[in-house]
Protein backbone atom coordinates (compact mmCIF):
# COMPACT_ATOMS: atom_id res chain seq x y z
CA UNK A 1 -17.62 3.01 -14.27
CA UNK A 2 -15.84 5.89 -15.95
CA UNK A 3 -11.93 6.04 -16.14
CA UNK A 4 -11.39 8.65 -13.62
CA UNK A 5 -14.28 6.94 -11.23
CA UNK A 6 -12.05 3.67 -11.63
CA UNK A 7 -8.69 5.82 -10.81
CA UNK A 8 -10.02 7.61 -7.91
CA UNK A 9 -11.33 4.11 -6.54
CA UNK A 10 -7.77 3.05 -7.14
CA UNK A 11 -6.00 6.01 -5.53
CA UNK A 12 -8.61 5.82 -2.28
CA UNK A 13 -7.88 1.93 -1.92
CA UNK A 14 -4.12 2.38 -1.93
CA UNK A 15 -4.23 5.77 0.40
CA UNK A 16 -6.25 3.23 2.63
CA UNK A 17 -3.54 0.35 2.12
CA UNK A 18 -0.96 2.56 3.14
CA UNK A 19 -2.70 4.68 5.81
CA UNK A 20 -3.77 1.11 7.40
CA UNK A 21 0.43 0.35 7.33
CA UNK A 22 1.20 3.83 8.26
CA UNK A 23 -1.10 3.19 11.56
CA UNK A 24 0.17 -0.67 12.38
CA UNK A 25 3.41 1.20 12.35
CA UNK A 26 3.07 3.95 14.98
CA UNK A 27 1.06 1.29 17.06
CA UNK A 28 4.53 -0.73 17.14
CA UNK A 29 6.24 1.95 17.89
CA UNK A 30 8.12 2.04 14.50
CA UNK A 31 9.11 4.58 12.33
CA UNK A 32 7.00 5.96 9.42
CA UNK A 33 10.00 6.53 7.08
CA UNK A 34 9.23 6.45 3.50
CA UNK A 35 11.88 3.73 3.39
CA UNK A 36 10.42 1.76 6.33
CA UNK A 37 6.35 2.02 4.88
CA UNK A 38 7.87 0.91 1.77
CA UNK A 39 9.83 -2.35 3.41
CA UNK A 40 6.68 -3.30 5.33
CA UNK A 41 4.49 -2.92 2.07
CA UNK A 42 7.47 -5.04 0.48
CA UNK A 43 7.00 -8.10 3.22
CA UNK A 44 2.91 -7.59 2.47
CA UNK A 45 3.21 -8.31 -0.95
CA UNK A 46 5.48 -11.73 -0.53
CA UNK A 47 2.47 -12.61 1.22
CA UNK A 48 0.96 -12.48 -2.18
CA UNK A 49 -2.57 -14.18 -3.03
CA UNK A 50 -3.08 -15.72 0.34
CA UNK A 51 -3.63 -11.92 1.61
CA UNK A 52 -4.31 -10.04 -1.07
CA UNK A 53 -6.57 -10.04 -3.96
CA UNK A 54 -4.24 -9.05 -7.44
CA UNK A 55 -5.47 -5.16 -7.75
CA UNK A 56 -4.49 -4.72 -4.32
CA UNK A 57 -1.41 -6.30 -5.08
CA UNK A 58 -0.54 -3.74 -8.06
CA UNK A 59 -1.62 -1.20 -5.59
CA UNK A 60 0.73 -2.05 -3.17
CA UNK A 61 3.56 -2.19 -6.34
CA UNK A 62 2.45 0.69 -7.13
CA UNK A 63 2.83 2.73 -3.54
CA UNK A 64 5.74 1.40 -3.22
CA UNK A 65 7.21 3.03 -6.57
CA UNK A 66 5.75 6.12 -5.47
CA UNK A 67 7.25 6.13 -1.98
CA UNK A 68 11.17 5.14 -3.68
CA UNK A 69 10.74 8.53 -5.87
């Protein structure tokens, strides 16, 4: 797989990560704050390995960098 094949597969899996929180959220009722996506992506990743697999962990680091800009 070429570079940019492997980053778009990146960027579409954590769009989905955080579109999939962004949804759970309204469905509670919550907020969709940066600040708040970026707590409940926080909590996700103390879940670690026994949810997710370690690139969707670095995704998740990664979105929520990009959502504290």
């Amino acid at each position: 797989m070429a570079y940019d094949e492997e980053s778009a597969r990146r960027y579409r899996e954590m769009c989905r990560i955080i579109g999939d929180v962004v949804i759970a959220m309204v469905a509670e009722g919550h907020e969709t704050r940066k600040d708040a996506i970026a707590d409940v992506l926080r909590t996700e990743m103390t879940k670690g390995s026994k949810k997710w697999d370690p690139e969707q962990l670095q995704l998740i680091e990664f979105a929520v960098e990009l959502l504290e800009e």
